[in-house]
Protein backbone atom coordinates (compact mmCIF):
# COMPACT_ATOMS: atom_id res chain seq x y z
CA UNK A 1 97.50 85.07 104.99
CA UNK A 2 97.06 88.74 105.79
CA UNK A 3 94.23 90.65 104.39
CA UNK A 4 96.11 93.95 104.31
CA UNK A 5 99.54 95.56 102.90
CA UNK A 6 101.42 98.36 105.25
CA UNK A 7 103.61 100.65 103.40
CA UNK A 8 104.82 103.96 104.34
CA UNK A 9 102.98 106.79 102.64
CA UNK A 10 105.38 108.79 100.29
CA UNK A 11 103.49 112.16 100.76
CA UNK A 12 103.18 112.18 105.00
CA UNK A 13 105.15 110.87 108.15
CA UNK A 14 102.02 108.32 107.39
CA UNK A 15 101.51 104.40 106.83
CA UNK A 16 99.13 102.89 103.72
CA UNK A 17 96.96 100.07 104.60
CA UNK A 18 95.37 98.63 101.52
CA UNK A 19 93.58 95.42 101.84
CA UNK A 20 94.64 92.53 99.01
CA UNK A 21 91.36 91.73 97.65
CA UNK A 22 88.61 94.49 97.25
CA UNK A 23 86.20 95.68 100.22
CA UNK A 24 83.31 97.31 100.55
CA UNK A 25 82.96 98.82 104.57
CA UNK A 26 79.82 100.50 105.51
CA UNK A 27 81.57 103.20 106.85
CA UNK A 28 78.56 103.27 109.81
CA UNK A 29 79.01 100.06 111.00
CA UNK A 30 83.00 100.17 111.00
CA UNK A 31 82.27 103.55 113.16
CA UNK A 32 80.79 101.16 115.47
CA UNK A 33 83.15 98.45 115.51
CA UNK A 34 86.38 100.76 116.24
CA UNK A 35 84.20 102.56 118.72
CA UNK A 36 84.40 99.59 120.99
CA UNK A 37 88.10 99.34 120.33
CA UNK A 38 88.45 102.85 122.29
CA UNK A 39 88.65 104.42 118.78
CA UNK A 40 87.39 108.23 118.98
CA UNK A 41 85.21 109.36 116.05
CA UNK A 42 86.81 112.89 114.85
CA UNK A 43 85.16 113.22 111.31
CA UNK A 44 82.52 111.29 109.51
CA UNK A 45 82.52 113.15 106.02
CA UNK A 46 80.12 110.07 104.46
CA UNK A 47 82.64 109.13 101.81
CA UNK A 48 85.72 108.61 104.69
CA UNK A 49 85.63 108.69 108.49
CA UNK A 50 88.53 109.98 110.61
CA UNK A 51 89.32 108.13 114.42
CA UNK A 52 92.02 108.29 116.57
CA UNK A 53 93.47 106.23 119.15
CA UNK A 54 97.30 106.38 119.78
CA UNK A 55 96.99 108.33 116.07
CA UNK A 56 94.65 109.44 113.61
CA UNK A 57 93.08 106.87 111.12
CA UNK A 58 91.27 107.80 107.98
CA UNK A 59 89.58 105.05 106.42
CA UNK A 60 87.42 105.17 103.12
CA UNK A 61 84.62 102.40 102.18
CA UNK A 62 87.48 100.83 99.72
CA UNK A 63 89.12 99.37 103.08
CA UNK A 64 92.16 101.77 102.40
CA UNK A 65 93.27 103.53 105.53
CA UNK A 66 95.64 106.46 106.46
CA UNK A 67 97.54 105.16 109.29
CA UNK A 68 98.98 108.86 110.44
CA UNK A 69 101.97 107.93 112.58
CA UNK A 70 106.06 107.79 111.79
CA UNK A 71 106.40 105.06 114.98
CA UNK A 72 106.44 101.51 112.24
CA UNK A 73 105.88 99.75 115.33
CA UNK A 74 102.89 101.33 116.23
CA UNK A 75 101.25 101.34 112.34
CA UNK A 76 101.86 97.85 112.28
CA UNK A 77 100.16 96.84 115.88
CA UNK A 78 96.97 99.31 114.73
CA UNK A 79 97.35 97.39 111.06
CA UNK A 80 97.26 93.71 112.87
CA UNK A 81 94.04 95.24 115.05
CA UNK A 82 92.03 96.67 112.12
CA UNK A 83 93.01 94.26 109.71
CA UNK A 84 90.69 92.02 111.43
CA UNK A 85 88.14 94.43 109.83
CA UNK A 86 89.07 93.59 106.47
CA UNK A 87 88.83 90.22 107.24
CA UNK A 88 85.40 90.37 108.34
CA UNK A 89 84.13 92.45 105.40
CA UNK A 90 86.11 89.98 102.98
């Protein structure tokens, strides 16, 4: 079962990732956790944090995340990695 759904975004050369069930991240700790996945922090606004990697990645305490690529292959390799983040705050 995967804890996330990928879908292109209809407003950006972006992918959605929306986890199934609802989330709560502590946006600190999930700064933490990408950080040793060679995620750079860009912005940490308190209500959403931007990192990038091979792209940028918003994410929001909800779990949602802005995936902000057009390469599908790519948003769904980054969606497999940080999906295991849902799964741990499931």
């Amino acid at each position: 079962m995967s804890f996330y759904l990928l879908r292109p975004c209809d407003s950006s050369a972006a992918f959605e990732l929306k986890p199934r069930k609802a989330v709560k991240l502590d946006l600190q700790r999930t700064l933490e956790w990408l950080r040793k996945r060679e995620f750079r922090e860009v912005v940490d606004a308190g209500v959403m944090v931007i990192v990038e990697r091979e792209c940028m990645v918003n994410l929001y305490p909800s779990g949602r995340m802005l995936l902000r690529t057009s390469d599908k292959r790519l948003a769904e390799k980054l969606a497999a990695e940080v999906g295991l983040l849902l799964k741990g705050a499931a």
